[in-house]
Protein backbone atom coordinates (compact mmCIF):
# COMPACT_ATOMS: atom_id res chain seq x y z
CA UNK A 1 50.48 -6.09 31.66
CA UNK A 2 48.83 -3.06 30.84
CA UNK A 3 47.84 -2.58 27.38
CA UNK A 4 49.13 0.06 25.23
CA UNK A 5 46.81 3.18 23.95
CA UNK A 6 45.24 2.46 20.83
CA UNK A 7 46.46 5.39 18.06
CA UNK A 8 49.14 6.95 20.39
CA UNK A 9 52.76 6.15 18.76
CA UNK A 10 55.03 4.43 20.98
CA UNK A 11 58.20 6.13 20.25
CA UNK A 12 56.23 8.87 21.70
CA UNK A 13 56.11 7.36 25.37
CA UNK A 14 58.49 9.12 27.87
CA UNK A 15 58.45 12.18 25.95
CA UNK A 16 56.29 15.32 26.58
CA UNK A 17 53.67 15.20 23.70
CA UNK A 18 52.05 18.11 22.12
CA UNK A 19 48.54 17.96 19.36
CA UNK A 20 51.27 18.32 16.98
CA UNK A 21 53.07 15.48 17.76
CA UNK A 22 49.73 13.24 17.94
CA UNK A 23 48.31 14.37 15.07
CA UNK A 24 51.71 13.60 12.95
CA UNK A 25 51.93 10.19 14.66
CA UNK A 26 51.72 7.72 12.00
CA UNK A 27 49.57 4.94 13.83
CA UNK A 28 46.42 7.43 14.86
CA UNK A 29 43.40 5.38 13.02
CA UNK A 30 41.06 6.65 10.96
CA UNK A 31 38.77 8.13 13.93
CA UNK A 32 35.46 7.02 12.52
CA UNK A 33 37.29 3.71 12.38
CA UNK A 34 39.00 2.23 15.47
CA UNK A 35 40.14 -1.70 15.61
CA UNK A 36 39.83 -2.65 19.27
CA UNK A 37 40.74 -6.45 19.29
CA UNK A 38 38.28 -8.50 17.10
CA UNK A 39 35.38 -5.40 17.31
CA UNK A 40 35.82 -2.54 15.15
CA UNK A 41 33.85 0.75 16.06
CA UNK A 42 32.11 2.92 13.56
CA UNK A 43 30.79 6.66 14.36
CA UNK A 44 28.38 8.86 11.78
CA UNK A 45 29.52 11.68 14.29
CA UNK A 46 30.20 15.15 12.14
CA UNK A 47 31.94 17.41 13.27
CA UNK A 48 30.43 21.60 13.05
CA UNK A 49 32.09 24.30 14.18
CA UNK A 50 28.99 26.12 16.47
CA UNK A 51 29.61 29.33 14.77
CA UNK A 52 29.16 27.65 11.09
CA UNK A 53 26.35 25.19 11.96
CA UNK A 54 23.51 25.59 8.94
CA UNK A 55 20.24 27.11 9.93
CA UNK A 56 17.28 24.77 8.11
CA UNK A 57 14.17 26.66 7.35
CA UNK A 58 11.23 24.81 7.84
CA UNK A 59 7.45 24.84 7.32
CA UNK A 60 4.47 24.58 9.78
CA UNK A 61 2.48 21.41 8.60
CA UNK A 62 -0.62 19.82 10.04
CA UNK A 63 -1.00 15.70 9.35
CA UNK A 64 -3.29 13.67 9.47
CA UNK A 65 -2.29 9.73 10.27
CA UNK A 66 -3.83 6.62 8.35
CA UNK A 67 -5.06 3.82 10.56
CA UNK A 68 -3.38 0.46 9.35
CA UNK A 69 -3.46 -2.84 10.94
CA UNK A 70 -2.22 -6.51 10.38
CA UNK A 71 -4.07 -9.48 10.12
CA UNK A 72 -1.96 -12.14 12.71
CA UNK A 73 -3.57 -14.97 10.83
CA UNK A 74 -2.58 -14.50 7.82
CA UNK A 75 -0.43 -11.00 7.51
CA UNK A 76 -2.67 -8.82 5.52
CA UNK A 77 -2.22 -5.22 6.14
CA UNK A 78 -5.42 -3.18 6.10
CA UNK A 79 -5.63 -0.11 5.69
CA UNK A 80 -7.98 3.46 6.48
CA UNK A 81 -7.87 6.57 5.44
CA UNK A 82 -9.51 9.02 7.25
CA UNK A 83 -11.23 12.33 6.72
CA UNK A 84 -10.44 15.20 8.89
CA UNK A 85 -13.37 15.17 11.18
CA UNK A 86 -12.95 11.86 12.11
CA UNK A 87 -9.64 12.04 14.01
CA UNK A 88 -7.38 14.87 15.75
CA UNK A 89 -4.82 16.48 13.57
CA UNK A 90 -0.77 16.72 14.52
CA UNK A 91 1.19 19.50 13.67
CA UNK A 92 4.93 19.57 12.83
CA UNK A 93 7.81 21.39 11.38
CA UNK A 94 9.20 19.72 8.21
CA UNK A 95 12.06 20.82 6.20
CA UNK A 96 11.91 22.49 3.58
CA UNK A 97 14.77 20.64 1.27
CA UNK A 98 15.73 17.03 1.72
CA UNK A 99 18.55 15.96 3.88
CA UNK A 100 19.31 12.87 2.05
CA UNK A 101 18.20 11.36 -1.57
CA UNK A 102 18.12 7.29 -2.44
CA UNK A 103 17.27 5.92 -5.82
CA UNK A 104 13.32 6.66 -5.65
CA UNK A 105 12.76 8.69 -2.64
CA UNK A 106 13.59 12.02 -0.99
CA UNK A 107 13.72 12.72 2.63
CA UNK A 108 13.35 15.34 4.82
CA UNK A 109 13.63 15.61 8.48
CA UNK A 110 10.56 15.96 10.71
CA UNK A 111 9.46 17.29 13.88
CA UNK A 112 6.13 16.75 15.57
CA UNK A 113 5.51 19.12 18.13
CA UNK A 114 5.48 18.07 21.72
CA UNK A 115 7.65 15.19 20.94
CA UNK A 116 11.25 15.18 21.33
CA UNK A 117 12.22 11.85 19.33
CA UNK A 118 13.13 13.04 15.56
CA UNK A 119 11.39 11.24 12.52
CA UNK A 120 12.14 11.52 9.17
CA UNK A 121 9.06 12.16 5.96
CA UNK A 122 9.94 10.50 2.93
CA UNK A 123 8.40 10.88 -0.53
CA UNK A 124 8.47 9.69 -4.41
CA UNK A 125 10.09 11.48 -7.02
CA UNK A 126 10.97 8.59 -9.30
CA UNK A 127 8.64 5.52 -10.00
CA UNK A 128 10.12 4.30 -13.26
CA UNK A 129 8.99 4.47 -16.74
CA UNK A 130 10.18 7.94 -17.13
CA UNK A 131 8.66 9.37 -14.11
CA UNK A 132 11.85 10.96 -12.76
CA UNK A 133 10.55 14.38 -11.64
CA UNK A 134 6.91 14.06 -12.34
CA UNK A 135 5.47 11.62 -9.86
CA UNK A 136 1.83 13.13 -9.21
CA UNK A 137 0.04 13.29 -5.55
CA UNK A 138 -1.78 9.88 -6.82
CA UNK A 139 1.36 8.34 -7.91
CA UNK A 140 2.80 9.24 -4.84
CA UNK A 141 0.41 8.07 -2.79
CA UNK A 142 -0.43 4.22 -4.16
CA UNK A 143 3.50 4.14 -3.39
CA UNK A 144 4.19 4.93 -0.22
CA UNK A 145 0.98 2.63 0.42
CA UNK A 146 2.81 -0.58 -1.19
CA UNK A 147 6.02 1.02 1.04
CA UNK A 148 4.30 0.90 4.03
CA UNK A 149 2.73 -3.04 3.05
CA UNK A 150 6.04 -4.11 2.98
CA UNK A 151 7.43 -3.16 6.09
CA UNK A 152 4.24 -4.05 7.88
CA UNK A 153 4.23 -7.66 5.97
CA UNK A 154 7.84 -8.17 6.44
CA UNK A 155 7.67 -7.79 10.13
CA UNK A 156 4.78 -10.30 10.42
CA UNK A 157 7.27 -12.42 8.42
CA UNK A 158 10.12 -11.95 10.76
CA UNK A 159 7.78 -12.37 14.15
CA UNK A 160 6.62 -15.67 12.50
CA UNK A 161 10.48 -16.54 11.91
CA UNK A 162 11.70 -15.88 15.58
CA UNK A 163 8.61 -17.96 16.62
CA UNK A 164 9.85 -20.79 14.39
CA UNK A 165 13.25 -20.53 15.82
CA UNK A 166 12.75 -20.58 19.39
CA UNK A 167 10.50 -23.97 18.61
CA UNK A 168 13.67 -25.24 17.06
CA UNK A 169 16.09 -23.66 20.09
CA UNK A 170 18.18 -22.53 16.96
CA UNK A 171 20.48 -19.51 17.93
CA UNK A 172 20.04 -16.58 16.06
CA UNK A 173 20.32 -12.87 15.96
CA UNK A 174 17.46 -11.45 17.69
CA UNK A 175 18.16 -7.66 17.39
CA UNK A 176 16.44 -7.41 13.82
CA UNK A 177 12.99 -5.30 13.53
CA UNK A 178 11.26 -3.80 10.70
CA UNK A 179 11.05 0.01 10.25
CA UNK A 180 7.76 1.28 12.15
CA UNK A 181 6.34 3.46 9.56
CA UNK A 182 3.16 5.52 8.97
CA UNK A 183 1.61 6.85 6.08
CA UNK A 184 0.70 10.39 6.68
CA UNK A 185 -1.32 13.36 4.61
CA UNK A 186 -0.78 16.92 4.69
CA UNK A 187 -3.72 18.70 5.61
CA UNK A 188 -4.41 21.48 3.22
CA UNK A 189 -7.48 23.40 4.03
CA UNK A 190 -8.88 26.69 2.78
CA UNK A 191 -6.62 29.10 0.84
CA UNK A 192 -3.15 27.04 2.22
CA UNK A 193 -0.58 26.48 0.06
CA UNK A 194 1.13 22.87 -0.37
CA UNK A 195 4.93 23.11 1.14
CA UNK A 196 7.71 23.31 -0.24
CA UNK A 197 9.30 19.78 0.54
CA UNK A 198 6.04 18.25 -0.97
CA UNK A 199 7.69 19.68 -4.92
CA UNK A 200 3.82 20.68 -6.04
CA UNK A 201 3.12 23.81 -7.44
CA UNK A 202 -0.78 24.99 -5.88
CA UNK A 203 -2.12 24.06 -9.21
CA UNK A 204 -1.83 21.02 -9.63
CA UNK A 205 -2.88 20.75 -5.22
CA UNK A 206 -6.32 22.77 -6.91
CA UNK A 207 -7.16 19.16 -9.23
CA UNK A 208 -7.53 17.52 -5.53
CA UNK A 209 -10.50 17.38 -3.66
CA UNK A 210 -9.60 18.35 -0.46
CA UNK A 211 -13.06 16.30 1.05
CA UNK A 212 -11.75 13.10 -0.08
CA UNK A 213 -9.34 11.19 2.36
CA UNK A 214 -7.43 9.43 -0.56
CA UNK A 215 -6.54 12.47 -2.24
CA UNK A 216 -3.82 14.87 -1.19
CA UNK A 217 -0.13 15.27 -0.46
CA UNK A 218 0.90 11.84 1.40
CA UNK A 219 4.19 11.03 3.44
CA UNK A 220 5.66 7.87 5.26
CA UNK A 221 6.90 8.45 8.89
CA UNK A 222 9.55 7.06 10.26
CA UNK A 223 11.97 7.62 13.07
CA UNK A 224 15.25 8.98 12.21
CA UNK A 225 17.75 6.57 12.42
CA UNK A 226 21.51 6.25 12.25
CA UNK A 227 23.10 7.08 8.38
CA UNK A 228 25.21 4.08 8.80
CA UNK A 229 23.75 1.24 6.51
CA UNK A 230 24.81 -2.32 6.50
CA UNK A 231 23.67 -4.42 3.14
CA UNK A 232 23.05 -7.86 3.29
CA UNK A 233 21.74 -8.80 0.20
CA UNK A 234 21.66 -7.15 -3.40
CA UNK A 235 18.58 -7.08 -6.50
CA UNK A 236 19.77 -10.07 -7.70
CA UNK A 237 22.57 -11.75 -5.50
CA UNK A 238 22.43 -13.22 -2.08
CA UNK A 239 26.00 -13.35 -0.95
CA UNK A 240 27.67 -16.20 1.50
CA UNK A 241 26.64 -14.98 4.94
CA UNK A 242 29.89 -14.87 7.41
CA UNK A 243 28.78 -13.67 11.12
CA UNK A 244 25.71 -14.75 13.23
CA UNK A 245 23.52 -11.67 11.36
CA UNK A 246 23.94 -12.06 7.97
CA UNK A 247 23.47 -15.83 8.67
CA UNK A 248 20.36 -15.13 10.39
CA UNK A 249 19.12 -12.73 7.67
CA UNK A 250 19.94 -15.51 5.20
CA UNK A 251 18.00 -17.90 7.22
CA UNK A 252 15.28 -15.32 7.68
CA UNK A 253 14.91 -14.70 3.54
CA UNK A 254 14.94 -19.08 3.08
CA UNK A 255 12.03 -18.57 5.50
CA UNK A 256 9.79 -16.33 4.05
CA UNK A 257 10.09 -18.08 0.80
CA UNK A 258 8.64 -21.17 2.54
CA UNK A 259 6.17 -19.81 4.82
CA UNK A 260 4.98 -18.24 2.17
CA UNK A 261 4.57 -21.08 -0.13
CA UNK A 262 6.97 -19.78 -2.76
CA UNK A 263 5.50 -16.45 -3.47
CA UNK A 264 7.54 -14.06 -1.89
CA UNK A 265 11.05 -13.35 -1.99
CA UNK A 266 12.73 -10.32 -0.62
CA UNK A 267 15.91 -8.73 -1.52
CA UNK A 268 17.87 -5.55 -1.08
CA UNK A 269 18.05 -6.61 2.68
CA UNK A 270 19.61 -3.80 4.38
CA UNK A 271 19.61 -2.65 7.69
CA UNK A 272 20.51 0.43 10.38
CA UNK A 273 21.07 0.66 13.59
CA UNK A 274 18.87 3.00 16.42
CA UNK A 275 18.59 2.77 20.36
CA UNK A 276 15.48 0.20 21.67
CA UNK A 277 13.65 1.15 24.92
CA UNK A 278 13.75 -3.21 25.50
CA UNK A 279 16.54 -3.19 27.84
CA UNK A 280 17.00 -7.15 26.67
CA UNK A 281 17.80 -5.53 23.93
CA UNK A 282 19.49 -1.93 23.79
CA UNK A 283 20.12 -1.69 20.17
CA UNK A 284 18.43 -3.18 17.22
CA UNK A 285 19.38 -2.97 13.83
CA UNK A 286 15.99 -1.79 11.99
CA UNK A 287 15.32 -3.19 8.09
CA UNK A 288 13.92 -1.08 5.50
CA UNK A 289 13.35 -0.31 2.12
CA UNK A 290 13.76 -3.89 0.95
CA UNK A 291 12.35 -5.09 -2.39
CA UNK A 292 10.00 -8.37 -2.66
CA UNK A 293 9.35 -10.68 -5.89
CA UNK A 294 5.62 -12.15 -5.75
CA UNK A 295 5.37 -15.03 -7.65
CA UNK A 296 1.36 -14.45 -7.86
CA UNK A 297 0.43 -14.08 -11.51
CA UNK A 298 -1.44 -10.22 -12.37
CA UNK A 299 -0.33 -8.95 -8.72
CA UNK A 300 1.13 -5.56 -8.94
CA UNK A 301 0.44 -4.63 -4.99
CA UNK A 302 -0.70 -1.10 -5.66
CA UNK A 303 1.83 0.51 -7.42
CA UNK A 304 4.25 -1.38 -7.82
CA UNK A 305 5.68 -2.23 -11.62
CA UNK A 306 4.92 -5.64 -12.65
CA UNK A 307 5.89 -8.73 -10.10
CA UNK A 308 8.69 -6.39 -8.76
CA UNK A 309 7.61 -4.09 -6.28
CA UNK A 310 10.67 -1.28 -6.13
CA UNK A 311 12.21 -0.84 -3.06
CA UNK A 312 14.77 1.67 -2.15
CA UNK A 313 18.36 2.30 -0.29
CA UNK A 314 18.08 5.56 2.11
CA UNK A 315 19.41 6.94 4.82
């Protein structure tokens, strides 16, 4: 038996069929939703006419990348930040207004040059307490540093976890990773002005010294990724997991509480989906932005506020 067309309208078979008729047919599926069988397919493709596709200005920036490492023993992530001299600096194009905004952070889309894989820069403009607007380079900074701990912790966490599992032979879902991020500064020498994207007038760039590696406009890196976001957990509520991922992220968030002898717990578990260059493994879905609750008594991780350290929903 051959199976019928999925979205064509049966009463239509036999019959000469025009756009019109297809387009009226009142089975075609929601095109950025399809049902085939038990799998349902999901696009983020958009659609642009060629003729009134937006030009995005951007802005010649030169970065300079922070070194960062973590421990295997015992996941601490350590951190360098370097002066100019000491390392060769990348230039890029970054946009100048931000293609997307989550709860905390904006994001703009970035280009290195000589690299054809797209990455996006992401920085503060909300830390709480009334900071909504009026994060300063500092601010920013000791921020996208705790950022950056987290996703570097949380994949020593889930490494640990797969280990664990493959002792047990339990099955689980072995596409997860952790965003690979890096924490970034904009170089800003002689009379240069700060760019737009970074949202700092030159004044307040003129309280920096330039000299010292700690100062300065920062950014986290990461590689673009799909827009399509898939939430397993919330802030406060861990729902019943149903399929063999959000069983495994369940698993996964039991583990880290226990490995880490009851002072971590992570929520806001979500995830997105990008190409792999492991051909055991095609696609992965990548986690980010997730929040953690340290149970450790007078640790606020560098910017975080209080126990909770913020995380974020992008992209």
């Amino acid at each position: 038996m051959v199976p019928k067309r999925v979205g064509i309208d049966t009463r239509l078979q036999g019959k000469r069929r025009n756009a019109g008729d297809l387009a009226s047919s009142a089975n075609v599926p929601d095109p950025k939703r399809i049902r085939l069988g038990s799998h349902v397919l999901q696009s983020a493709y958009q659609h642009r006419s060629s003729f009134n596709a937006p030009i995005e200005n951007t802005s010649a920036i030169k970065l300079l990348y922070t070194s960062c490492k973590t421990l295997d023993l015992t996941g601490e992530v350590e951190m360098h930040f370097r002066k100019v001299s000491q390392t060769e600096v990348v230039a890029a194009q970054l946009g100048d207004e931000s293609y997307h905004q989550g709860k905390t952070k904006l994001v703009y889309k970035l280009t290195v040059d000589g690299q054809d894989k797209p990455y996006v820069a992401k920085r503060f403009f909300d830390i709480g307490a009334g900071s909504k607007g009026q994060v300063n380079p500092n601010e920013n900074r000791n921020n996208l540093h705790a950022e950056l701990r987290h996703l570097k912790l949380g994949q020593w966490f889930l490494s640990k976890f797969y280990d664990h599992a493959r002792e047990l032979g339990a099955e689980v879902f072995e596409e997860f990773e952790f965003a690979s991020a890096s924490l970034a500064r904009k170089v800003i020498e002689g009379s240069e002005k700060p760019s737009i994207a970074s949202g700092y007038h030159v004044d307040k760039i003129n309280t920096i010294d330039i000299d010292d590696p700690k100062d300065g406009v920062y950014w986290l890196i990461e590689e673009r990724r799909s827009p399509i976001v898939t939430r397993f957990t919330s802030t406060m509520v861990h729902p019943w997991a149903r399929g063999k991922q959000a069983i495994t992220i369940s698993a996964f968030a039991h583990f880290v509480y226990v490995y880490s002898g009851g002072n971590v717990v992570i929520a806001d578990i979500q995830a997105s989906s990008t190409l792999s260059h492991d051909p055991r493994h095609p696609n992965v879905q990548v986690l980010f932005d997730i929040m953690t609750h340290t149970g450790r008594e007078g640790d606020d991780d560098e910017g975080s506020q209080g126990e909770n350290e913020k995380g974020d929903e992008e992209e």
